[in-house]
Protein backbone atom coordinates (compact mmCIF):
# COMPACT_ATOMS: atom_id res chain seq x y z
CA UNK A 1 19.26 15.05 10.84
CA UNK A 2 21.70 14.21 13.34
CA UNK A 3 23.18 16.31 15.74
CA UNK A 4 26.69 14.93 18.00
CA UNK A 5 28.53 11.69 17.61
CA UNK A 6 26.36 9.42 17.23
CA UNK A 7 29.05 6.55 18.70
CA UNK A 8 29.57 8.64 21.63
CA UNK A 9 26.24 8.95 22.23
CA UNK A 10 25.53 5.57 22.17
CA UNK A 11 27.91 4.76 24.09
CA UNK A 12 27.38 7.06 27.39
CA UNK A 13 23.99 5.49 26.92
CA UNK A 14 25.00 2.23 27.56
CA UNK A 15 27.37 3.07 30.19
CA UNK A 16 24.46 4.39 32.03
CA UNK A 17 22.47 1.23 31.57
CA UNK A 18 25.09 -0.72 32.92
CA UNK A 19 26.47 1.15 35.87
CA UNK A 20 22.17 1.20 36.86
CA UNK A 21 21.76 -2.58 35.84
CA UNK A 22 24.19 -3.15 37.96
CA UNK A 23 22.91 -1.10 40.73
CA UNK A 24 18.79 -2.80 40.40
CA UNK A 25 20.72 -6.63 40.49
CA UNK A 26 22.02 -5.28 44.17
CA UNK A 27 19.32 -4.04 44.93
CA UNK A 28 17.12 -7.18 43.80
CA UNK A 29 18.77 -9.50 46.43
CA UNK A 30 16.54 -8.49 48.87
CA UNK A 31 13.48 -8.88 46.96
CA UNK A 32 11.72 -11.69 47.95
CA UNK A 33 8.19 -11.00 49.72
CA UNK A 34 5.24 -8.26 48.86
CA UNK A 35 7.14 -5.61 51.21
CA UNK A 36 10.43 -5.59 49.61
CA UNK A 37 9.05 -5.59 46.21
CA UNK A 38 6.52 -2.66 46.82
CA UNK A 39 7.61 -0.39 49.06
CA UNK A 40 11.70 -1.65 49.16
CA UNK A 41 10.77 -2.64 52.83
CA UNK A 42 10.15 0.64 53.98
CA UNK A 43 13.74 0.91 54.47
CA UNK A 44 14.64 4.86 52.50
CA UNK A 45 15.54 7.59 54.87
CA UNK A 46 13.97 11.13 54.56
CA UNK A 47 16.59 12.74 52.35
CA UNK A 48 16.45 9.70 49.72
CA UNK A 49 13.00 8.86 49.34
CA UNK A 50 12.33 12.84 48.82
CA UNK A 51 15.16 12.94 46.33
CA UNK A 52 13.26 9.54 44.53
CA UNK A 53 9.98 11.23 44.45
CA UNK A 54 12.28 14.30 42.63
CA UNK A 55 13.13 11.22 40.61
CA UNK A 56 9.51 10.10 39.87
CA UNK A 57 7.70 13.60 39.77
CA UNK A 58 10.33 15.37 37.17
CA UNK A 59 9.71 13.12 33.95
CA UNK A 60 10.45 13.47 30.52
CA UNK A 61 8.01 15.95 30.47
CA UNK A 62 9.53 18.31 33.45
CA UNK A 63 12.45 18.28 31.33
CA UNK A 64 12.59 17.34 27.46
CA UNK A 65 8.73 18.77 27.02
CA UNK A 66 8.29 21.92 29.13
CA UNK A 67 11.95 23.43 27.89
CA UNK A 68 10.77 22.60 24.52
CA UNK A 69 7.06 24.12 25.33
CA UNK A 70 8.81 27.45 26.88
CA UNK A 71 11.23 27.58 23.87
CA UNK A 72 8.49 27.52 21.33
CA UNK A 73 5.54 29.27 23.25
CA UNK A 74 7.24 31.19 25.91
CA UNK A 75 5.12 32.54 28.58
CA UNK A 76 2.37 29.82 27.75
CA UNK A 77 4.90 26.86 27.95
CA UNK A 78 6.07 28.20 31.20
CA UNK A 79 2.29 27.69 32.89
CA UNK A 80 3.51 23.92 32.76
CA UNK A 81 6.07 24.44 35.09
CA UNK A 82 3.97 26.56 37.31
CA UNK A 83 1.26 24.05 37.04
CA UNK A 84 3.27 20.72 38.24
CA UNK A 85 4.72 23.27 41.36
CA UNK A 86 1.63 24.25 42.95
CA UNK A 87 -0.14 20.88 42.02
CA UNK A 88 3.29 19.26 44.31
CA UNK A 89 2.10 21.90 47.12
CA UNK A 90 -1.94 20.83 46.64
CA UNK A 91 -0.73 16.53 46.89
CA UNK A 92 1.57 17.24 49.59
CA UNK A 93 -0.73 19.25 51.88
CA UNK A 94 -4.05 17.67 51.44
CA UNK A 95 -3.41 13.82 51.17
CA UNK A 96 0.02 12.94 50.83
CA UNK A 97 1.14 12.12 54.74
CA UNK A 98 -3.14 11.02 55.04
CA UNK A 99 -2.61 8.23 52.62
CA UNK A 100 0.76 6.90 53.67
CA UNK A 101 -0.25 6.54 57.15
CA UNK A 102 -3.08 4.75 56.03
CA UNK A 103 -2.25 2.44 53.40
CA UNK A 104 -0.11 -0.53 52.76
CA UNK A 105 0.97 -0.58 49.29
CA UNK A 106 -1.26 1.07 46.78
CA UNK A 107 -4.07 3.71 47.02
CA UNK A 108 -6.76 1.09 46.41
CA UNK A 109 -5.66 -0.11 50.30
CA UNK A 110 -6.85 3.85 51.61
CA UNK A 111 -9.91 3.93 49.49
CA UNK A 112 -10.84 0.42 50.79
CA UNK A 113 -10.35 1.02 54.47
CA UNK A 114 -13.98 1.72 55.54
CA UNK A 115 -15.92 0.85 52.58
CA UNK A 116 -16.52 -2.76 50.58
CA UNK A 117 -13.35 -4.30 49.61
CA UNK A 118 -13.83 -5.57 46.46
CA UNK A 119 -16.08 -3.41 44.63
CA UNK A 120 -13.65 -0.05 45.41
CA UNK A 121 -10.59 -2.23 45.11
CA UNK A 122 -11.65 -3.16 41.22
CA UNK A 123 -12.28 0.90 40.33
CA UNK A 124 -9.17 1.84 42.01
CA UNK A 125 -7.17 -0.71 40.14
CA UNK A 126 -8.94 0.23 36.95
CA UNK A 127 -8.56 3.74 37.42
CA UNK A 128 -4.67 3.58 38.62
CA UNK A 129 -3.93 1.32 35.31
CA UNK A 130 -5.38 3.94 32.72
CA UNK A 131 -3.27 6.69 34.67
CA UNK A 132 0.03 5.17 34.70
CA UNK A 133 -1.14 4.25 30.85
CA UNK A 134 -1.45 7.79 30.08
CA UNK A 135 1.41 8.74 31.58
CA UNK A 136 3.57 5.78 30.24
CA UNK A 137 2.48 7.09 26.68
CA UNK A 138 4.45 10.55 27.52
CA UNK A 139 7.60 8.86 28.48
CA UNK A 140 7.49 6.45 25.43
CA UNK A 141 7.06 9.61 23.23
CA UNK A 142 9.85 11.28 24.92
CA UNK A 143 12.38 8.24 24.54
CA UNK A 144 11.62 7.93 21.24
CA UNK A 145 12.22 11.69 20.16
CA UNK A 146 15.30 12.03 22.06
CA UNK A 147 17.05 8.77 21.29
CA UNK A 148 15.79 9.07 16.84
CA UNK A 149 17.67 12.85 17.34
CA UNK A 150 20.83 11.25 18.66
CA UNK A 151 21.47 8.55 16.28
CA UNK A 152 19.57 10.85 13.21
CA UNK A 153 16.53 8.37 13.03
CA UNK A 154 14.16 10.39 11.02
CA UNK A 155 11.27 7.36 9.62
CA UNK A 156 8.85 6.25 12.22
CA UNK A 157 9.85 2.56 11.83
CA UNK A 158 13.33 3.19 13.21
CA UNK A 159 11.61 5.38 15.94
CA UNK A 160 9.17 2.63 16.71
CA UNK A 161 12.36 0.19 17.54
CA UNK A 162 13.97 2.91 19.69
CA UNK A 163 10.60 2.84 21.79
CA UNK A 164 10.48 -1.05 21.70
CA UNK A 165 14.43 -1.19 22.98
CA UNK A 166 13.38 1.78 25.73
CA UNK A 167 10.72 -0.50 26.68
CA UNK A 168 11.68 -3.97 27.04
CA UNK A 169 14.57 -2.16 29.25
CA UNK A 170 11.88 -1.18 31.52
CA UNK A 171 10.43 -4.33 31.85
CA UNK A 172 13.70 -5.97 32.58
CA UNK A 173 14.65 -2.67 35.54
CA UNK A 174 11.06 -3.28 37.12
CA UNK A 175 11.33 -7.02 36.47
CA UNK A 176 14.70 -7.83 38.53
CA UNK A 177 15.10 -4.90 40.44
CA UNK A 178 11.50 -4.02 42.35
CA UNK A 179 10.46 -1.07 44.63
CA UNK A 180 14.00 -0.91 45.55
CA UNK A 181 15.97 -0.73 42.57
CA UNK A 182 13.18 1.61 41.24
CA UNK A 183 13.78 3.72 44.08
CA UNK A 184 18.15 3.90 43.30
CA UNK A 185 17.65 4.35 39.89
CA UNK A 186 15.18 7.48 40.56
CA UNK A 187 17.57 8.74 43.27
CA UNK A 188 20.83 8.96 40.64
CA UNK A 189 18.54 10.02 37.88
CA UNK A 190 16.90 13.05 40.54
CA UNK A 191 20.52 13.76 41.40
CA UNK A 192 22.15 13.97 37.57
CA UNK A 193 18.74 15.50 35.83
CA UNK A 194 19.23 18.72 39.11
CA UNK A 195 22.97 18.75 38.21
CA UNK A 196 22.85 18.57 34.05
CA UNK A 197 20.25 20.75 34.42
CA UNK A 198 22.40 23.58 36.55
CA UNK A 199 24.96 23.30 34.79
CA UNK A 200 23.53 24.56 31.65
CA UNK A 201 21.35 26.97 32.98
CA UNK A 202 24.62 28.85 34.74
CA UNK A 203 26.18 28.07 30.72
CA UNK A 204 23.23 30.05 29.36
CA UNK A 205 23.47 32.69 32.03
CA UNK A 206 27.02 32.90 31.42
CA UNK A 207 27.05 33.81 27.68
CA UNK A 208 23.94 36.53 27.97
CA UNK A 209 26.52 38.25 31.02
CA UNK A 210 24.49 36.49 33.66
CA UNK A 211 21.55 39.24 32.59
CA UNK A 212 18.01 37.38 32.77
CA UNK A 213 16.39 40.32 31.00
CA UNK A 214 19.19 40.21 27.80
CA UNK A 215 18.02 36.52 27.73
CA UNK A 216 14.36 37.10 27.33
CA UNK A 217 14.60 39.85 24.75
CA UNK A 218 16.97 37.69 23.14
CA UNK A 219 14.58 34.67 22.94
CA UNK A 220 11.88 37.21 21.76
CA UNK A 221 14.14 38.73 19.33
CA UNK A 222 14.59 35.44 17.60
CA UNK A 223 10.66 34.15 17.75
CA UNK A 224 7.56 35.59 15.77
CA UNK A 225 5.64 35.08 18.32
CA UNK A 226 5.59 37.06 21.49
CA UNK A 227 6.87 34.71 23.65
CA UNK A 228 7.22 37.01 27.01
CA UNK A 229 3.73 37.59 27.31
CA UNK A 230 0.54 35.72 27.39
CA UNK A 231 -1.32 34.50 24.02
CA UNK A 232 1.60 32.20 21.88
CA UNK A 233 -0.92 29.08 22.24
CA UNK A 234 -3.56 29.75 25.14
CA UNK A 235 -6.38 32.85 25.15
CA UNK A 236 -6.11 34.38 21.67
CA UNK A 237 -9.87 32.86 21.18
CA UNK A 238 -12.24 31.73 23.61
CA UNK A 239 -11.90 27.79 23.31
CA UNK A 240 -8.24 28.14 24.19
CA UNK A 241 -9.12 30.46 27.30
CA UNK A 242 -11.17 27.13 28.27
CA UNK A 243 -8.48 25.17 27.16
CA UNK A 244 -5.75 26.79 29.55
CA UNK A 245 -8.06 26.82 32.39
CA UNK A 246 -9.15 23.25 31.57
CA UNK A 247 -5.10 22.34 31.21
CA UNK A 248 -4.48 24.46 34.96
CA UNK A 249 -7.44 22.36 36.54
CA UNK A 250 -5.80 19.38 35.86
CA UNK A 251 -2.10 20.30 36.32
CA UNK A 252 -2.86 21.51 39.84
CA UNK A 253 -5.13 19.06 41.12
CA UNK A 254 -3.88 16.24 39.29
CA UNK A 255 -1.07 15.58 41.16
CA UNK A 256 -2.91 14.42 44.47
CA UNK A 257 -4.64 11.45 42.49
CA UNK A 258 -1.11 10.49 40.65
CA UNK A 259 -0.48 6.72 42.41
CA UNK A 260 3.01 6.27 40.97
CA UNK A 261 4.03 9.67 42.87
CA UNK A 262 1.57 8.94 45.69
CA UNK A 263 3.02 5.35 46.05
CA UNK A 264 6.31 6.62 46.94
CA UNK A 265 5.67 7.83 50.98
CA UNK A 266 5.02 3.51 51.55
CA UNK A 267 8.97 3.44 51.75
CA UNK A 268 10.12 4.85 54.45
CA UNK A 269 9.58 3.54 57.79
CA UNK A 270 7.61 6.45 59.98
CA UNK A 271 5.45 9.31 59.07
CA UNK A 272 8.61 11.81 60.40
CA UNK A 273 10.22 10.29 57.37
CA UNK A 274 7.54 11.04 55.34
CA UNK A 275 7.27 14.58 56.55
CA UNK A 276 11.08 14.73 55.87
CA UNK A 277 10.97 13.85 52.33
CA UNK A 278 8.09 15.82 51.50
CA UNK A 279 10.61 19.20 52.51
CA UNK A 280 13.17 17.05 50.15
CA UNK A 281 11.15 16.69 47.71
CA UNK A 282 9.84 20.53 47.37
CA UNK A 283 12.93 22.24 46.87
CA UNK A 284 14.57 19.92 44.47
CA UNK A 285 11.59 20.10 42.60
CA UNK A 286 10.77 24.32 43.01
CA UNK A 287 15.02 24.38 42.18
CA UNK A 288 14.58 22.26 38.89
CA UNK A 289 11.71 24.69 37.48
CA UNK A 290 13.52 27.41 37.69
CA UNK A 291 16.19 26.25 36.15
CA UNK A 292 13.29 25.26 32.99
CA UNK A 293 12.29 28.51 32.76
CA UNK A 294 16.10 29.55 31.59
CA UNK A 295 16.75 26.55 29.62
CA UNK A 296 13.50 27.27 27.84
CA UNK A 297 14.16 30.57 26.87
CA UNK A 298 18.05 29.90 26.78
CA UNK A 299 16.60 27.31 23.56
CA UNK A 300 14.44 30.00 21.69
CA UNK A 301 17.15 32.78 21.73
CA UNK A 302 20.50 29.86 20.77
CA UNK A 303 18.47 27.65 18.54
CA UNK A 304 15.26 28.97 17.60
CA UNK A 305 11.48 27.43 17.30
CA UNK A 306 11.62 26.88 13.78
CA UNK A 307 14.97 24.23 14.04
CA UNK A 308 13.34 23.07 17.38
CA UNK A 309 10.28 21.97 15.60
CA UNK A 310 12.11 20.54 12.35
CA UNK A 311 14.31 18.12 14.21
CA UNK A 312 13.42 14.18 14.96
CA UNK A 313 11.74 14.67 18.38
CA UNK A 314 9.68 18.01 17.09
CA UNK A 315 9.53 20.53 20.67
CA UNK A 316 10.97 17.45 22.54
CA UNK A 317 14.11 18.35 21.01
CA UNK A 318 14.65 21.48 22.68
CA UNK A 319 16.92 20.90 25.70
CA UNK A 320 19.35 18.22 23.54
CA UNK A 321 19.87 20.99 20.86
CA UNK A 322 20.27 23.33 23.29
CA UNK A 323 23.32 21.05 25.18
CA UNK A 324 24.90 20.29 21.64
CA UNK A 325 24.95 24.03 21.19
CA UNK A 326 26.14 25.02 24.59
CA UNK A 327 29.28 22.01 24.38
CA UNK A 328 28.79 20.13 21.55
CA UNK A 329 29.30 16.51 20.93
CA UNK A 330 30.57 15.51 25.02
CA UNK A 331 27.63 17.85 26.54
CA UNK A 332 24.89 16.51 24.20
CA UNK A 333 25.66 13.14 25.38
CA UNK A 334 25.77 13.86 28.84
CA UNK A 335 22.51 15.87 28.72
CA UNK A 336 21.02 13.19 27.12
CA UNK A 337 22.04 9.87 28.92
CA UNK A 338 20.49 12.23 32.07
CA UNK A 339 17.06 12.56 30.19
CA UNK A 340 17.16 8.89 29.25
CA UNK A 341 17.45 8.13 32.90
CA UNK A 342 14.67 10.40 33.47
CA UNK A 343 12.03 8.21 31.17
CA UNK A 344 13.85 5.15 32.29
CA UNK A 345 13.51 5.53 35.99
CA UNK A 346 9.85 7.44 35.24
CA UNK A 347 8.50 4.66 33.49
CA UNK A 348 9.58 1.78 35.82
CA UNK A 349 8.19 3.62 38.79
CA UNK A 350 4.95 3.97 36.47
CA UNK A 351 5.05 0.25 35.53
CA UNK A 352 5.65 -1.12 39.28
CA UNK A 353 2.90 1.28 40.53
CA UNK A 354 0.35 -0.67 38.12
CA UNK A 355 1.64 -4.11 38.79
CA UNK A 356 1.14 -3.74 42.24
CA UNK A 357 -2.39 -2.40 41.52
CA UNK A 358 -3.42 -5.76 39.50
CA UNK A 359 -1.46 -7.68 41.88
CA UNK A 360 -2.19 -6.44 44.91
CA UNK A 361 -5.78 -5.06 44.83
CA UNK A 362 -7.72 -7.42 42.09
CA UNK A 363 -5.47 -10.40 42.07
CA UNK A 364 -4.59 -10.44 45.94
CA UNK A 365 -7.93 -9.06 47.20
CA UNK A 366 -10.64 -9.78 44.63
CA UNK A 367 -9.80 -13.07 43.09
CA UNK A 368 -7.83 -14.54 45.70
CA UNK A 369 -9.71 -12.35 48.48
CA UNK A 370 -6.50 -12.87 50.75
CA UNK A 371 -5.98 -15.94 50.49
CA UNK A 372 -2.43 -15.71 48.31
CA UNK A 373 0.75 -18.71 48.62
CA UNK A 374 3.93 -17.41 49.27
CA UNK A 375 5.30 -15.25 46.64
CA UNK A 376 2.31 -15.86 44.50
CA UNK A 377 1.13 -11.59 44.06
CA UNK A 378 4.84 -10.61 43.70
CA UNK A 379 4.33 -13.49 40.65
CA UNK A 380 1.76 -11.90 39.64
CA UNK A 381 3.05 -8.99 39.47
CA UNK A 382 5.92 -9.91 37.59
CA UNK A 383 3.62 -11.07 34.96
CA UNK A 384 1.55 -7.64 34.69
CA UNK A 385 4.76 -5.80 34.35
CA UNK A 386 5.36 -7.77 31.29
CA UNK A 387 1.91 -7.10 29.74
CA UNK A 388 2.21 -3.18 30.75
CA UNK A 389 5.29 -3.22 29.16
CA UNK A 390 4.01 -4.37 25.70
CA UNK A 391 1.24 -2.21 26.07
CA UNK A 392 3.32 1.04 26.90
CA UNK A 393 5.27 0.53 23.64
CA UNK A 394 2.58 -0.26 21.25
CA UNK A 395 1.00 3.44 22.84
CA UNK A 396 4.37 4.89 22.66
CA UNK A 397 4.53 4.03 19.00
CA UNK A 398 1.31 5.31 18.29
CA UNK A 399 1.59 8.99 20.13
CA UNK A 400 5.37 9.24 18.26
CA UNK A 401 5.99 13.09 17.32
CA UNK A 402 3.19 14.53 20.91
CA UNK A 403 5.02 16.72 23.09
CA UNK A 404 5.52 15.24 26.04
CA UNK A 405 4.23 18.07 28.28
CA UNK A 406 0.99 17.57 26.77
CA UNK A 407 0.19 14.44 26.72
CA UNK A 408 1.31 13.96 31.01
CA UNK A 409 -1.23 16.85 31.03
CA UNK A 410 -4.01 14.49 29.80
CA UNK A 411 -3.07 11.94 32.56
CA UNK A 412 -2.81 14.46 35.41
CA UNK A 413 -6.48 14.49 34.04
CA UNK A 414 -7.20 11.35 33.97
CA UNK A 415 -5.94 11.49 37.61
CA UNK A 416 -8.04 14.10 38.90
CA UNK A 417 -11.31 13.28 37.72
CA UNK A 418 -10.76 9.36 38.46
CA UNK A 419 -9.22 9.62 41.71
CA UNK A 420 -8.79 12.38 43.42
CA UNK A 421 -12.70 12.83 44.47
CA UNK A 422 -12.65 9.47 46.23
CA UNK A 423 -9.24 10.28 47.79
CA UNK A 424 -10.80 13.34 49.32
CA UNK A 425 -13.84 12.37 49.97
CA UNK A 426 -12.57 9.04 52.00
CA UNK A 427 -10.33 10.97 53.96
CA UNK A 428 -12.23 13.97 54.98
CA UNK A 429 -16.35 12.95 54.57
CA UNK A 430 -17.79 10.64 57.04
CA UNK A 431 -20.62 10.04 55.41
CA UNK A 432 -19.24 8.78 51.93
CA UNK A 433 -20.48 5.50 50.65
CA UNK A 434 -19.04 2.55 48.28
CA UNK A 435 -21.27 3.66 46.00
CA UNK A 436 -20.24 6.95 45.84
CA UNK A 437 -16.93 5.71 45.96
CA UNK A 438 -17.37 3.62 42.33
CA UNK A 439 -19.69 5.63 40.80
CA UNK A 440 -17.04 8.78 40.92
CA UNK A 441 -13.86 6.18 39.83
CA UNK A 442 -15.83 5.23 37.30
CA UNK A 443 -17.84 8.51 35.81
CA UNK A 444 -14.62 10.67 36.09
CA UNK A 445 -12.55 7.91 34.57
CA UNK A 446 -15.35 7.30 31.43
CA UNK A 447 -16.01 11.04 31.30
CA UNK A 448 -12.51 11.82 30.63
CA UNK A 449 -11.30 9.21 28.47
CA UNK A 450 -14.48 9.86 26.85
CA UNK A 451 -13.99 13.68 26.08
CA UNK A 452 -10.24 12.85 24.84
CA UNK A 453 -11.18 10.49 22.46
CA UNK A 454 -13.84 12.76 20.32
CA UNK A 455 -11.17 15.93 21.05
CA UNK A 456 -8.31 17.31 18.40
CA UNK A 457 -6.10 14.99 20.14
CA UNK A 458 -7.09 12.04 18.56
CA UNK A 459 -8.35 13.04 15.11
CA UNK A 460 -9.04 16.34 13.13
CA UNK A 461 -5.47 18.44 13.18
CA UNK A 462 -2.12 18.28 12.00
CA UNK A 463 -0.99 17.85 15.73
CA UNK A 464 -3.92 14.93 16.13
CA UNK A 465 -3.08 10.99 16.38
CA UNK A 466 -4.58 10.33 13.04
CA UNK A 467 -4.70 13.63 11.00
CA UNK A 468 -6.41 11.93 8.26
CA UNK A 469 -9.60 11.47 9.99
CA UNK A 470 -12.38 13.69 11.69
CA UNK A 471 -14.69 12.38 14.58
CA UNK A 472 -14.04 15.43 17.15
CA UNK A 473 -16.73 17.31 18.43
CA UNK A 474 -15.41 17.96 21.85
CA UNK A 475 -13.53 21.27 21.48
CA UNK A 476 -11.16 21.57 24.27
CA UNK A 477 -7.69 19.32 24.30
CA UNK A 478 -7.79 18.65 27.53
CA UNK A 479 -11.18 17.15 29.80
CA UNK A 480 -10.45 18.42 32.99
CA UNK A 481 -12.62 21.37 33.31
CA UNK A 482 -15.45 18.90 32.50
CA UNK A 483 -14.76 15.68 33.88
CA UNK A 484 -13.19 16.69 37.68
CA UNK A 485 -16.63 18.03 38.01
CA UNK A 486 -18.00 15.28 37.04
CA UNK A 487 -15.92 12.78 39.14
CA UNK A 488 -16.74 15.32 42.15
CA UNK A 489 -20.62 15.75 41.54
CA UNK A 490 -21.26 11.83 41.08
CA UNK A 491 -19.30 10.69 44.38
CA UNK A 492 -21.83 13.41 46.07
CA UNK A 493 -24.65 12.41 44.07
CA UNK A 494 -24.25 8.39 44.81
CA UNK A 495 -23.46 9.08 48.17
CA UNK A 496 -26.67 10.84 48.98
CA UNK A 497 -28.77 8.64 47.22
CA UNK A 498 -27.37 5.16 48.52
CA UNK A 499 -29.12 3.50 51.32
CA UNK A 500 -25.96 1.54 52.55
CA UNK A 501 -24.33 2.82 55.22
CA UNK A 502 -20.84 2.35 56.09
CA UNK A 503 -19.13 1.20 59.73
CA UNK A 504 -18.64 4.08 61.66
CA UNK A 505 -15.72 2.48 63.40
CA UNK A 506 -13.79 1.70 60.60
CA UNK A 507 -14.51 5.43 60.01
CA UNK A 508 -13.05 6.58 63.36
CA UNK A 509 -10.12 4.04 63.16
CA UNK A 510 -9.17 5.28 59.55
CA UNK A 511 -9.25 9.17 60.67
CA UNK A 512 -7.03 8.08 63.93
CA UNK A 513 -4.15 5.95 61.80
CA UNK A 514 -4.14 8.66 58.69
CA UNK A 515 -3.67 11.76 61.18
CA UNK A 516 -1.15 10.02 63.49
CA UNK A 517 0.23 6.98 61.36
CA UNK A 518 -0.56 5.02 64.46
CA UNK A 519 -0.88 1.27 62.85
CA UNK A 520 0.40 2.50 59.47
CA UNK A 521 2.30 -0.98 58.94
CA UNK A 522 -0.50 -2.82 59.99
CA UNK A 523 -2.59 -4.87 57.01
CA UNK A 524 -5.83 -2.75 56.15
CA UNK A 525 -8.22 -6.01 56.14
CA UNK A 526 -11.92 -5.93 57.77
């Protein structure tokens, strides 16, 4: 099946690449030491980091996988939406400003402020790689839906090479361009994703007489399921009850344990610029989910689940059918070179976010405990970016035909059981110990990884990885409502039971610098 010119797609694809190629080689110029390649030198106003973190937070998911979720489930796809909102408000308000005025370049340098170095720094690295993994997979399975539906790639081996070419772009953005062409590319992608996406919500509004409620009963007029009220894939039994409140667990509390979204706030130079982008960031991000909730319905009522699901892409597919409906051949290309910006500036935010983890926190701190040559962790770095890369696509190939939605949904989990415990508990408890710190990285990290390997996501459905096999026994599809407990409860439980105790001055001096950003630039050694 394929849908548009194929040629013309191809080509507003590639003028995209270029015009941002272009755009990362400027910005690599300046490039040269830890700072610049991190955290672009700290050198984004307000207004543009908060329109990058737009850029960062609104994936492939935001847009190709919750229009396509809403279009084939309705109410229940639009908890997604709902569910990455409030989890923004939750980051931004409980540890957002905390961490950036602490920190240097990753999270690993806030949980490691008042508690041993190199034992924290190797479970934050550990757990910050298996996030951005997670969360890498979604984007892969994204690029390869959308790109197979432009140029009618139906077989999984041309799909595979799609995700291989999306990928070894990647590399070659994070590669040359760093922090700061990272931060560009998320800024145009934040500002054409807000604008593509506007203008076809206003299209759809336009041909139902600009009536929201003529929409809606046209979207349920052409669905059998009842798609404008609760039940089309969450609480019609009770294992999906769990399974929603399990999914709005980790959807809302994810968020504040995401370190490619969290990483952002090192890039601008004060904490007023920090508070700045955060008001940025919220209404381009509130604006963009509404405009879902249209384009999701606007899909069921013009196209219809049923041709949704049978195109290359499956429920990915929704919001480029949708654009080829609304202005055919010009529109769908459009549309789509915006949503391959999306995974292409999502991803290389994701892959710089784990380089700087290995390079920063194990290589820097725990092999070379400090003692780096010049430009040897931004080498090292460059290296890991490389090996993510590989990595990404060989996951991207194997999660081909997921929607995208659900599988960021698994790494928001991942997130929240893994990190956000020792996030809290660093900032806020005095009393928190190393231990604690590791043993919740670790147990909500295992727990959850754990749970989603023996669950119908890997094995036992038509929807699993590999539907030929059975070893589930965990029923839920996603982990949270089991493993954030479980991260919480052990960081409490090792805490209590450890007999070191932690500097109380480092404790003092870490609640001064992450309420006032006093220091903020400052390394974080002791």
């Amino acid at each position: 099946m394929t849908i548009g010119d194929p040629i013309l797609n191809i080509s507003i694809f590639a003028a995209f690449v270029a015009i941002t190629l272009v755009i990362v080689l400027r910005a690599s110029k300046n490039s040269k030491t830890a700072s610049d390649y991190y955290a672009a030198g700290r050198s984004f106003s307000g207004f543009q980091n908060g329109t990058a973190i737009a850029g960062d937070y609104l994936s492939a998911a935001s847009f190709l996988g919750i229009c396509g979720a809403i279009a084939v489930n309705g109410y229940d796809g639009f908890l997604y939406s709902i569910g990455f909102l409030v989890a923004w408000l939750v980051a931004l308000l409980l540890v957002a400003e905390l961490l950036r005025n602490t920190g240097r370049f990753t999270m690993a340098d806030v949980l490691s402020f008042r508690l041993a170095q190199r034992p924290v720094r190797m479970a934050a690295a550990t757990t910050t790689l298996a996030v951005c993994f997670f969360y890498l997979l979604a984007q892969m399975a994204g690029a390869g839906g959308l790109v197979s539906l432009l140029l009618g790639i139906d077989e999984a081996l041309g799909q595979s090479v799609v995700i291989a070419v999306v990928g070894a772009l990647m590399i070659l953005y994070v590669l040359v361009g760093g922090m700061k062409g990272t931060t560009w590319v998320q800024i145009i992608k934040a500002a054409l994703l807000i604008a593509g996406a506007g203008v076809m919500t206003v299209w759809v509004l336009a041909i139902n007489g600009f009536d929201f409620s003529g929409l809606l009963g046209a979207a349920a007029a052409n669905s059998d399921k009842a798609v404008l009220e609760p039940g089309a894939q969450y609480g019609l039994t009770d294992i999906t009850r769990l399974d929603f409140l399990s999914l709005a667990l980790a959807l809302v509390l994810g968020t504040a344990g995401l370190p490619h979204v969290l990483m952002r706030f090192y890039t601008v130079p004060t904490a007023k610029e920090a508070r700045k982008s955060v008001v940025w960031a919220i209404w381009l991000i509130g604006i963009f989910y509404l405009f879902t909730l249209v384009l999701g319905y606007g899909a069921g009522a013009l196209i219809g689940a049923e041709t949704i699901l049978g195109a290359p892409g499956g429920v990915n597919s929704a919001a480029p059918l949708l654009a080829f409906e609304l202005g055919g051949s010009v529109l769908l290309g459009v549309i789509s070179a915006v949503a391959f910006a999306t995974i292409l500036a999502v991803v290389a935010g994701l892959t710089i976010t784990a380089a700087a983890s290995f390079a920063h926190d194990v290589y820097a701190n725990v092999i070379k405990r400090g003692e780096v040559p010049p430009n040897g962790e931004v080498r090292v770095a460059r290296v890991t970016v490389v090996v993510i890369g590989i990595l990404a696509i060989l996951g991207g190939i194997g999660v081909q035909g997921q929607n995208v939605a659900f599988l960021v949904a698994l790494a928001f989990a991942v997130a929240a059981s893994a990190n956000l415990p020792t996030i809290l508990y660093s900032l806020f408890w005095k009393r928190f110990s190393t231990a604690g710190a590791v043993w919740s990285m670790y147990g909500g990290l295992g727990s959850a990884l754990l749970l989603i390997l023996f669950s119908p996501v890997v094995s036992g459905t038509e929807t699993s990885i590999f539907k030929d096999v059975d070893f589930s026994w965990f029923p839920l599809s996603n982990p949270g409502i089991v493993s954030i407990p479980i991260g919480f409860a052990l960081g409490i439980i090792a805490t209590l039971v450890s007999r070191r105790k932690e500097s109380p001055a480092l404790q003092a001096e870490m609640e001064v610098r992450s309420l006032t950003g006093h220091g903020a630039e400052k390394a974080t050694e002791h």
